[in-house]
Each structure stands twice: as C-alpha cells, then as structure tokens.
PDB file of N, CA and C in Angstrom:
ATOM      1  N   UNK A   1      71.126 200.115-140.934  1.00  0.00           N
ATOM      2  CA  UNK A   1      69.790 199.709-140.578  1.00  0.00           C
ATOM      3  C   UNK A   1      69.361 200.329-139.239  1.00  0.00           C
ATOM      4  N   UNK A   2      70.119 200.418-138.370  1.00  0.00           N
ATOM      5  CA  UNK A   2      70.024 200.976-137.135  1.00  0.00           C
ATOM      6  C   UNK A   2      70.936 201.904-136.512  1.00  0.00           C
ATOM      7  N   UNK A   3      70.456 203.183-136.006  1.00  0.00           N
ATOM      8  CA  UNK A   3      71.509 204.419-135.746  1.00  0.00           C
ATOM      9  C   UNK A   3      72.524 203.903-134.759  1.00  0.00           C
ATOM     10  N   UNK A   4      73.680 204.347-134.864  1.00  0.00           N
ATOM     11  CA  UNK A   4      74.808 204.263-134.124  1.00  0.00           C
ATOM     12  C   UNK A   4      74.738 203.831-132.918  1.00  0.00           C
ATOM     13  N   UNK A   5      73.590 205.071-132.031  1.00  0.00           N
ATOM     14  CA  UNK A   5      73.537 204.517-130.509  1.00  0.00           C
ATOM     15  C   UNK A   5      72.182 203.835-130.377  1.00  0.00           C
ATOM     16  N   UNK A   6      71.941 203.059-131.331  1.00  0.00           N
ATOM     17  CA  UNK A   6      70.852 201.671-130.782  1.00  0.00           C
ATOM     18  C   UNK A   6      71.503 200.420-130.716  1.00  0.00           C
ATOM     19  N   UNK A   7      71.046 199.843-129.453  1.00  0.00           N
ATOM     20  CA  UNK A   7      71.762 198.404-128.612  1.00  0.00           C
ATOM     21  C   UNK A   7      71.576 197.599-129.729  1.00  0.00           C
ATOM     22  N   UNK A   8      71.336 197.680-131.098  1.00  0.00           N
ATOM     23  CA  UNK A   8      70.938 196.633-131.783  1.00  0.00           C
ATOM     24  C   UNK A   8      71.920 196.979-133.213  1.00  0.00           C
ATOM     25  N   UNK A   9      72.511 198.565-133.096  1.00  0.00           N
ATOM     26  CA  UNK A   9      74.009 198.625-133.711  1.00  0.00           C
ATOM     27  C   UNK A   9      74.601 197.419-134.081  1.00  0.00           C
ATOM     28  N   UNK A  10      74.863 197.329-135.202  1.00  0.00           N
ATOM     29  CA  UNK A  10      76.121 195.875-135.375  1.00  0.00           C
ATOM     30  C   UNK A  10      75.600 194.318-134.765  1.00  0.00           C
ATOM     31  N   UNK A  11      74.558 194.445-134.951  1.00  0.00           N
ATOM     32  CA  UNK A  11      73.611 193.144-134.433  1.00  0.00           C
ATOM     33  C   UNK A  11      73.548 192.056-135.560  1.00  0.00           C
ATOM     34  N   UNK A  12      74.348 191.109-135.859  1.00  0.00           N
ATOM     35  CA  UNK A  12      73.869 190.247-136.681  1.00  0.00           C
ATOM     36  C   UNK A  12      72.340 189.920-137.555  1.00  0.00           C
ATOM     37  N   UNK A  13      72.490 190.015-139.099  1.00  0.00           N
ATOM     38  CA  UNK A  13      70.523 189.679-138.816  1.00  0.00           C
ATOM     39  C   UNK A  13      70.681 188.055-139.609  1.00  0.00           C
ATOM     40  N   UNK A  14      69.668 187.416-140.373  1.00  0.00           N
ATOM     41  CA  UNK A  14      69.557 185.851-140.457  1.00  0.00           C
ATOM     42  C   UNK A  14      68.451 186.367-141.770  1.00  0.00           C
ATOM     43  N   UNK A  15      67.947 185.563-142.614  1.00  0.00           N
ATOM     44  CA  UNK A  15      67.334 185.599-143.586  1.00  0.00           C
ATOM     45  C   UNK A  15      66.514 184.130-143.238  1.00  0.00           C
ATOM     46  N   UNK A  16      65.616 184.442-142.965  1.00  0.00           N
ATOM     47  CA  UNK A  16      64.232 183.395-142.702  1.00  0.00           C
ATOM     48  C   UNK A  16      62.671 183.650-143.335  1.00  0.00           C
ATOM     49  N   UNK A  17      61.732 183.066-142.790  1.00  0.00           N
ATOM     50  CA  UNK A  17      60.523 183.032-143.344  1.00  0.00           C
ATOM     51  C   UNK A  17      59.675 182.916-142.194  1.00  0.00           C
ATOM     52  N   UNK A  18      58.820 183.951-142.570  1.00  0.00           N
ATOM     53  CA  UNK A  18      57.459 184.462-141.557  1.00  0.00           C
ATOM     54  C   UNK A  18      56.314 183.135-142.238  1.00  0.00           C
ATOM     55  N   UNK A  19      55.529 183.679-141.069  1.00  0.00           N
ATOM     56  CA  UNK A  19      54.118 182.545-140.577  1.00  0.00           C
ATOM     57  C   UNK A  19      53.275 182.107-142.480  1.00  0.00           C
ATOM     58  N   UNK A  20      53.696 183.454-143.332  1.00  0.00           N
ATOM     59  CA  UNK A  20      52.970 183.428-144.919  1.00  0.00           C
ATOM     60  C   UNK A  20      53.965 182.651-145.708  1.00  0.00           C
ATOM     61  N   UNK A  21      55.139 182.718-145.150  1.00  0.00           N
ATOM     62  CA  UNK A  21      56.317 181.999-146.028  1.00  0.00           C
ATOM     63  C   UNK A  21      56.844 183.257-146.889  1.00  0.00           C
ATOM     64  N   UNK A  22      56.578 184.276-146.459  1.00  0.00           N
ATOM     65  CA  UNK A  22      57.281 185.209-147.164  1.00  0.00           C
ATOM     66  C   UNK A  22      58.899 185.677-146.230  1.00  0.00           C
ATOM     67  N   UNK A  23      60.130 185.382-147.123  1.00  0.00           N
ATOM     68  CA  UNK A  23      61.406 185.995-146.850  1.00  0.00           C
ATOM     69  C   UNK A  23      61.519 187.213-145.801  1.00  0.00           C
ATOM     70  N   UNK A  24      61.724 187.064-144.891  1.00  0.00           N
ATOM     71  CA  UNK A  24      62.170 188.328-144.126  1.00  0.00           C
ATOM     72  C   UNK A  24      63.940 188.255-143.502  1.00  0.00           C
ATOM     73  N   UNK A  25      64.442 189.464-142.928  1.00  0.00           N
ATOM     74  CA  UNK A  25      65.292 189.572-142.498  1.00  0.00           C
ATOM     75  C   UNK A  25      65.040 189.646-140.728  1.00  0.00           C
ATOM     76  N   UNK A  26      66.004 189.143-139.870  1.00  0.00           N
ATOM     77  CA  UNK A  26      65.905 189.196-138.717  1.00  0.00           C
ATOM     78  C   UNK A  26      66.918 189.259-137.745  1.00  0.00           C
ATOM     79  N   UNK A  27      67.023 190.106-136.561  1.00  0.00           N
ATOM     80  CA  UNK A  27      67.889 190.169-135.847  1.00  0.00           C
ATOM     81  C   UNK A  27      68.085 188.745-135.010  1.00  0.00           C
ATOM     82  N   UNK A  28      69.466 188.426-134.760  1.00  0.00           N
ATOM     83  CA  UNK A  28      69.771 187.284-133.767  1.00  0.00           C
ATOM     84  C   UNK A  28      69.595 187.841-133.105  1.00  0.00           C
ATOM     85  N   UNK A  29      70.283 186.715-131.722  1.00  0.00           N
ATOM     86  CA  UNK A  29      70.367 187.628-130.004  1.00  0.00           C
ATOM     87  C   UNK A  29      71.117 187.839-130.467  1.00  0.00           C
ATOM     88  N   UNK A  30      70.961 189.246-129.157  1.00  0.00           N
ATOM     89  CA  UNK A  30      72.291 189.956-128.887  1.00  0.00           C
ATOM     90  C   UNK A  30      72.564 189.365-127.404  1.00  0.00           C
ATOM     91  N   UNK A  31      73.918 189.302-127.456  1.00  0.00           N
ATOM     92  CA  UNK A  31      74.210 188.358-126.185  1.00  0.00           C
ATOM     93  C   UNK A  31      74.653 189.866-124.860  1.00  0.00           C
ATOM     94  N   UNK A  32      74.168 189.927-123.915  1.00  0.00           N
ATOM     95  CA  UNK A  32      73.824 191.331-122.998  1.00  0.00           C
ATOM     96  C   UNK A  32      75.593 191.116-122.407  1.00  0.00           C
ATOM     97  N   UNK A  33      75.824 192.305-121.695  1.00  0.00           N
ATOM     98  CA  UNK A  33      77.303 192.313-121.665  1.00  0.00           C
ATOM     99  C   UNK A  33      77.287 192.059-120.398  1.00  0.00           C
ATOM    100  N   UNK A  34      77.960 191.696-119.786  1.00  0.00           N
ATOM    101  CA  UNK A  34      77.765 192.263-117.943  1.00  0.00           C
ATOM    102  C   UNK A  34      78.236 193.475-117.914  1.00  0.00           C
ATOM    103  N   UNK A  35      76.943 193.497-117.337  1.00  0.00           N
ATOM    104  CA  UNK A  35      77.388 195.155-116.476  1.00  0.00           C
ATOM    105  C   UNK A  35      77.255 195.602-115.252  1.00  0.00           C
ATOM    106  N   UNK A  36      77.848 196.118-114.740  1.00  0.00           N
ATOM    107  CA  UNK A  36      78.237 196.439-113.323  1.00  0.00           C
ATOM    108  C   UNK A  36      77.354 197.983-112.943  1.00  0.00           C
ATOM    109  N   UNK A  37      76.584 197.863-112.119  1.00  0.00           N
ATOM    110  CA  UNK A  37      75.770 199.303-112.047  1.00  0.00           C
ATOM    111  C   UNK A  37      75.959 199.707-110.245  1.00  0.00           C
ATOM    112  N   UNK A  38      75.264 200.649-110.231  1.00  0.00           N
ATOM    113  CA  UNK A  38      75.165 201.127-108.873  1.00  0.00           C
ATOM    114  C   UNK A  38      73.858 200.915-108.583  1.00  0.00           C
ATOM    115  N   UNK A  39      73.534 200.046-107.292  1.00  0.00           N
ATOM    116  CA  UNK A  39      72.485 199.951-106.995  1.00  0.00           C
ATOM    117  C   UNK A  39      71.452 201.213-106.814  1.00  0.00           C
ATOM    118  N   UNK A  40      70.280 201.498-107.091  1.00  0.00           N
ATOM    119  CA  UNK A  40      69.490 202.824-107.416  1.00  0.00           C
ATOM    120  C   UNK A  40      68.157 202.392-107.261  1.00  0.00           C
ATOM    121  N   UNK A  41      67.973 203.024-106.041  1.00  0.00           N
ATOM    122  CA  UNK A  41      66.349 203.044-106.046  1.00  0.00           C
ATOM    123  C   UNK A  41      65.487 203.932-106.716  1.00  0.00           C
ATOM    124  N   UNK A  42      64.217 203.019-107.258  1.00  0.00           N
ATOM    125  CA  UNK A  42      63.701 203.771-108.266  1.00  0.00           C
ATOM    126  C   UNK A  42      62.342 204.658-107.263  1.00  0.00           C
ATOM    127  N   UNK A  43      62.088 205.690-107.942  1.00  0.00           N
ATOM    128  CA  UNK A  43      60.987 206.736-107.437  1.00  0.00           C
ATOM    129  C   UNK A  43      59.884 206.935-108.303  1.00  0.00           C
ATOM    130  N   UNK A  44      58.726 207.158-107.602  1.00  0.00           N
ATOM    131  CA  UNK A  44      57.637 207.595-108.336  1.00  0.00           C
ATOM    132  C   UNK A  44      57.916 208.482-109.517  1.00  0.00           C
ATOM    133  N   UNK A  45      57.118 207.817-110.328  1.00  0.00           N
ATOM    134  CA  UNK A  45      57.553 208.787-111.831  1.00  0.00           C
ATOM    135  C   UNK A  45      59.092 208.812-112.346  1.00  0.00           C
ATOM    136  N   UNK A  46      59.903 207.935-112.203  1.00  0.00           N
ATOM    137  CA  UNK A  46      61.192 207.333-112.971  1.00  0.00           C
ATOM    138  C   UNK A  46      60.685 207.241-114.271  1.00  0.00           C
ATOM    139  N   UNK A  47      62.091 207.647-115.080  1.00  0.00           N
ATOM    140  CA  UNK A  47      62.489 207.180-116.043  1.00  0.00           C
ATOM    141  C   UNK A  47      63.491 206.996-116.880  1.00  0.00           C
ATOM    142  N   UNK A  48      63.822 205.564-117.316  1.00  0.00           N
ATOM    143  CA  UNK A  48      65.142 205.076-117.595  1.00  0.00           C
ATOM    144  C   UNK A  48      65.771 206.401-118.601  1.00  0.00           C
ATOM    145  N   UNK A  49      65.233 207.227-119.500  1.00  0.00           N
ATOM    146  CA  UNK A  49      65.863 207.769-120.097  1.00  0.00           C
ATOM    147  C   UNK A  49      66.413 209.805-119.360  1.00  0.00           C
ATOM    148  N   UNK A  50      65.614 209.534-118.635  1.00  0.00           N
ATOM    149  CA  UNK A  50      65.936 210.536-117.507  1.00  0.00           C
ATOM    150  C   UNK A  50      66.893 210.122-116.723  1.00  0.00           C
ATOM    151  N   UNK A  51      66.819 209.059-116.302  1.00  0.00           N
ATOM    152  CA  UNK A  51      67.676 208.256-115.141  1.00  0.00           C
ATOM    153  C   UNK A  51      69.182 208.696-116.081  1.00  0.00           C
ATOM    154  N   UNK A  52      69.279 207.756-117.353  1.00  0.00           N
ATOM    155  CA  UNK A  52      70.600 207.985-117.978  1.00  0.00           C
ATOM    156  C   UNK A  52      71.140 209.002-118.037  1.00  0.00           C
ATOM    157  N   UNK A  53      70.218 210.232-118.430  1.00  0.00           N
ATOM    158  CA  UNK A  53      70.217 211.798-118.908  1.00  0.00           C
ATOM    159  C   UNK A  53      71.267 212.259-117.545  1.00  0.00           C
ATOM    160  N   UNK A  54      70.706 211.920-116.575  1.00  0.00           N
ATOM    161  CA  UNK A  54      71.668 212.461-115.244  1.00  0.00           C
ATOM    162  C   UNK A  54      72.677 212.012-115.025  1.00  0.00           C
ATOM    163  N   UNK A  55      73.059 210.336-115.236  1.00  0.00           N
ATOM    164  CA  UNK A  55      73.990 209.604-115.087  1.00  0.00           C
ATOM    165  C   UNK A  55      74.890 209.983-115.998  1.00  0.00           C
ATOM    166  N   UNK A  56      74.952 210.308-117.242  1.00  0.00           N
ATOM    167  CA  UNK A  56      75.828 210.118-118.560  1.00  0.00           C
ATOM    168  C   UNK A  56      75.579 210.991-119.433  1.00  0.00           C
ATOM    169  N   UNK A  57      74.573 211.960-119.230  1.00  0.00           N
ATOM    170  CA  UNK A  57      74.490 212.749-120.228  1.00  0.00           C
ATOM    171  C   UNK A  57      73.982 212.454-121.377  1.00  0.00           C
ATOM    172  N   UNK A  58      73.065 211.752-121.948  1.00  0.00           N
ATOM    173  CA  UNK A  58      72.922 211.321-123.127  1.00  0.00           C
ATOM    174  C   UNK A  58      71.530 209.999-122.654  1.00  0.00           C
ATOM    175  N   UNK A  59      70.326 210.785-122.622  1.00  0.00           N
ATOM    176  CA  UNK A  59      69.359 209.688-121.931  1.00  0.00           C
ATOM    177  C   UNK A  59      69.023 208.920-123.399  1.00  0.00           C
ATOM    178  N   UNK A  60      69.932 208.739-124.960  1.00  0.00           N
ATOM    179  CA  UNK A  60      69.550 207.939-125.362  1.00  0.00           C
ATOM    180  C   UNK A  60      70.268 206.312-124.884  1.00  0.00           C
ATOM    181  N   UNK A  61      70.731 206.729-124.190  1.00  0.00           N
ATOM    182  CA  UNK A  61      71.456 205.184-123.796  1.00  0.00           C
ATOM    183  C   UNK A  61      70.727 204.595-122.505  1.00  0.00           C
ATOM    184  N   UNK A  62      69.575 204.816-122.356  1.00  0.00           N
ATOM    185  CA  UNK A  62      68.645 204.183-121.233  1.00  0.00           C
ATOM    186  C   UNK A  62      68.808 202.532-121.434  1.00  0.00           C
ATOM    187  N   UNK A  63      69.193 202.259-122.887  1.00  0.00           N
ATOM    188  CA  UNK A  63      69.031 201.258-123.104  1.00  0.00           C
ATOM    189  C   UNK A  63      70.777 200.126-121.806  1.00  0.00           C
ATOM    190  N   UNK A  64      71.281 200.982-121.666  1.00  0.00           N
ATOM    191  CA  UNK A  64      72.235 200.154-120.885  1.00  0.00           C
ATOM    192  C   UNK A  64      71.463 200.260-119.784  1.00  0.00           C
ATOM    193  N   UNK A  65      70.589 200.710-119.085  1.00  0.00           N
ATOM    194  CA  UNK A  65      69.925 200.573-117.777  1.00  0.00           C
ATOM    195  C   UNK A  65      69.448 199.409-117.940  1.00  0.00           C
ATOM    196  N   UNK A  66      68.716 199.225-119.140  1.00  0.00           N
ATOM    197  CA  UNK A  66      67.636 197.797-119.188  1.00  0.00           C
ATOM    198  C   UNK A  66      68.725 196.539-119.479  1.00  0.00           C
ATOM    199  N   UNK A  67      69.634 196.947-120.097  1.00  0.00           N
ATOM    200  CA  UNK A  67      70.569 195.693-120.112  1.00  0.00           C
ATOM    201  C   UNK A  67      71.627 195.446-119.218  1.00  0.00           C
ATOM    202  N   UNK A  68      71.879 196.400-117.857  1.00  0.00           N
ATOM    203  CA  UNK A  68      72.357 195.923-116.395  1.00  0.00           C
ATOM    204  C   UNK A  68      71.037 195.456-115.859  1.00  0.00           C
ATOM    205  N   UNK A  69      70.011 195.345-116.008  1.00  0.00           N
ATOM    206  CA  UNK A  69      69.017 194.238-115.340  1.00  0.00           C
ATOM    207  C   UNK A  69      68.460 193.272-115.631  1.00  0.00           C
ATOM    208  N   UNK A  70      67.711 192.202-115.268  1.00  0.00           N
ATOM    209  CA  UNK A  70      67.208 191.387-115.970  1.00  0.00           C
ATOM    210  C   UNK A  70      65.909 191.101-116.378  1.00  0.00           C
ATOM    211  N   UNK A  71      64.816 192.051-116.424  1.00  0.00           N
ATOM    212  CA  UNK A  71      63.698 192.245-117.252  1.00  0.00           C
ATOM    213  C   UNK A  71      63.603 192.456-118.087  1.00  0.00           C
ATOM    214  N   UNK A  72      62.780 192.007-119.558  1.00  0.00           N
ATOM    215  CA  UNK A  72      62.830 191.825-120.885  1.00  0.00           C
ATOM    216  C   UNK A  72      62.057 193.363-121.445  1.00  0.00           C
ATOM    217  N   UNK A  73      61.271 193.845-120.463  1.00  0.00           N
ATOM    218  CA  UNK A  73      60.788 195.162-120.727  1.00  0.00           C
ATOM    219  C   UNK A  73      60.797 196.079-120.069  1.00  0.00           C
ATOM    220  N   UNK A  74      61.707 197.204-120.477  1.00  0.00           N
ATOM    221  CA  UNK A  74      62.491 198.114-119.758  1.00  0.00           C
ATOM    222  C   UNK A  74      61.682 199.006-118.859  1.00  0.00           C
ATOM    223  N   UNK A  75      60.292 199.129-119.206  1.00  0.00           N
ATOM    224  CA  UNK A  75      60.048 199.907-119.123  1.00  0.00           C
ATOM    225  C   UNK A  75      59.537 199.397-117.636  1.00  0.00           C
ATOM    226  N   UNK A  76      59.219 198.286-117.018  1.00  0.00           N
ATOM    227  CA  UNK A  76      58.895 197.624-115.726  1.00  0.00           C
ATOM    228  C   UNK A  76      60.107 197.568-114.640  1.00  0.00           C
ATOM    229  N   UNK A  77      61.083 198.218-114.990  1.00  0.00           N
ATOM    230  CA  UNK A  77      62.436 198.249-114.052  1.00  0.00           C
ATOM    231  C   UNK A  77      61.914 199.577-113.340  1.00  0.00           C
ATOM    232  N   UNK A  78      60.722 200.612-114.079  1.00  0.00           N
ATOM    233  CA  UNK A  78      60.792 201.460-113.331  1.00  0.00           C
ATOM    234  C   UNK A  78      59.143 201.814-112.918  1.00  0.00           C
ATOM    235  N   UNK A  79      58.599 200.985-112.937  1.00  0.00           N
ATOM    236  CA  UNK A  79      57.042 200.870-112.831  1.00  0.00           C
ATOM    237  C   UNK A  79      56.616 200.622-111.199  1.00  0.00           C
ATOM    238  N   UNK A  80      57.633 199.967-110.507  1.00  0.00           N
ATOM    239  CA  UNK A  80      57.408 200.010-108.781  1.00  0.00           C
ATOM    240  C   UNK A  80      58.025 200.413-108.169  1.00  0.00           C
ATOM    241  N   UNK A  81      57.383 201.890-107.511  1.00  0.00           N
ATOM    242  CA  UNK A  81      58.409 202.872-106.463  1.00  0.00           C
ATOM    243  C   UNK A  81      59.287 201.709-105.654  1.00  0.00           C
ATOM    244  N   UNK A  82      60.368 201.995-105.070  1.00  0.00           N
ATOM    245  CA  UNK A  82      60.574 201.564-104.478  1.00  0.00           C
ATOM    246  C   UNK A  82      61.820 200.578-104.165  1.00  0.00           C
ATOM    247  N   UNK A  83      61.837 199.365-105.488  1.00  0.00           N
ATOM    248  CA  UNK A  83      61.962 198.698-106.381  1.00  0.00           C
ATOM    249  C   UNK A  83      63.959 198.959-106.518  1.00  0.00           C
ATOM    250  N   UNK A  84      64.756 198.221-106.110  1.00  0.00           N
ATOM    251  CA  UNK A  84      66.426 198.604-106.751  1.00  0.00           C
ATOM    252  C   UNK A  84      66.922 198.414-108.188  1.00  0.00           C
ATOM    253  N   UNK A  85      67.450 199.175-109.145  1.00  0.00           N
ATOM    254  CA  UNK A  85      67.939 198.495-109.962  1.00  0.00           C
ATOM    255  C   UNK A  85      69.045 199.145-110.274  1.00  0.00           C
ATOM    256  N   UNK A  86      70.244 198.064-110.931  1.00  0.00           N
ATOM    257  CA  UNK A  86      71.355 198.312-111.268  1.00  0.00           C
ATOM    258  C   UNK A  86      71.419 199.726-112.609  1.00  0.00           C
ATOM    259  N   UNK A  87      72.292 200.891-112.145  1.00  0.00           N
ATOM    260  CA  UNK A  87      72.433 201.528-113.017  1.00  0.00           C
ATOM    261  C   UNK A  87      73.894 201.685-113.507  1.00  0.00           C
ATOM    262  N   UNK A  88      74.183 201.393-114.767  1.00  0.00           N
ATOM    263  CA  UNK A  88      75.314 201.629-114.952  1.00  0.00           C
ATOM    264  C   UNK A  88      76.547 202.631-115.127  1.00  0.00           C
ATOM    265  N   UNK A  89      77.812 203.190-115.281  1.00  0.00           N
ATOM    266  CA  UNK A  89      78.142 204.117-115.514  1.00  0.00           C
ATOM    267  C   UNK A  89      78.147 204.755-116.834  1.00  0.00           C
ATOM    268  N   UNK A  90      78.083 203.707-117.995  1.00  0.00           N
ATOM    269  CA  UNK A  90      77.875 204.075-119.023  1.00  0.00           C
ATOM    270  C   UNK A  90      77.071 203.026-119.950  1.00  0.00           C
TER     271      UNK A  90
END
C-alpha cells in the first residue's frame, strides 16, 4: 500500500466507516520513535527534504526530520528563519 521508504511502511490499518457509512480502510497511529537529532538552525528558504539530502543522502527521508520534532506539519519546522530544530542522523 505504501513504498518502502514512507513513515507509514508497515503501519497497521483498521476497517471502519466514514461520515456516509460507507466501509473504508484506515491507518492507526503510528507511535513516533525517539529520536535524537542535532540541534540545527533553520535558514531562509529551508527545506526538510534538502536538509535530509545533505544529512543522509536520500532527501526522501525528510520525513525523520518531522518526526525528531514535535509539529504535526512538517512543513512549519521550517517556515521561521531562525527557528532550532532537531535533525536526525538518519
């Protein structure tokens, strides 16, 4: 259902019913791992998948940037110059 390197890989799903009562499938939580990052100040015009690209080689894993922090939308970890956030090693 989901490629290899998406955080949602191997994600449990649940069989429920939407607002029409029609059957859908759905992801549980995923419970976030701790992760240990290097503190990193962010700069005008950041971005998590650039950020990774330098860190690890592989800016599809931006998604561990957003899950060493605690904002629900990744994309606001890098929206205020200035701003620290945990980056991880991998």
């Amino acid at each position: 259902m989901f490629l290899k390197n998406s955080r949602y890989n191997g994600t449990p799903t649940i069989t429920t019913r939407d607002a029409g009562g029609r059957e859908v499938q759905a992801l549980t939580l995923r419970k976030l791992p701790v992760t240990a990052g290097e503190r990193t100040q962010v700069h005008d015009h950041d971005q998590l998948d650039v950020m990774s690209h330098r860190r690890n080689q592989d800016g599809t894993k931006f998604w561990h940037i957003a899950d060493a922090n605690s904002d629900l939308e990744a994309n606001h970890l890098v929206a205020v110059s200035g701003r620290y956030i945990n980056v991880p090693e991998k």
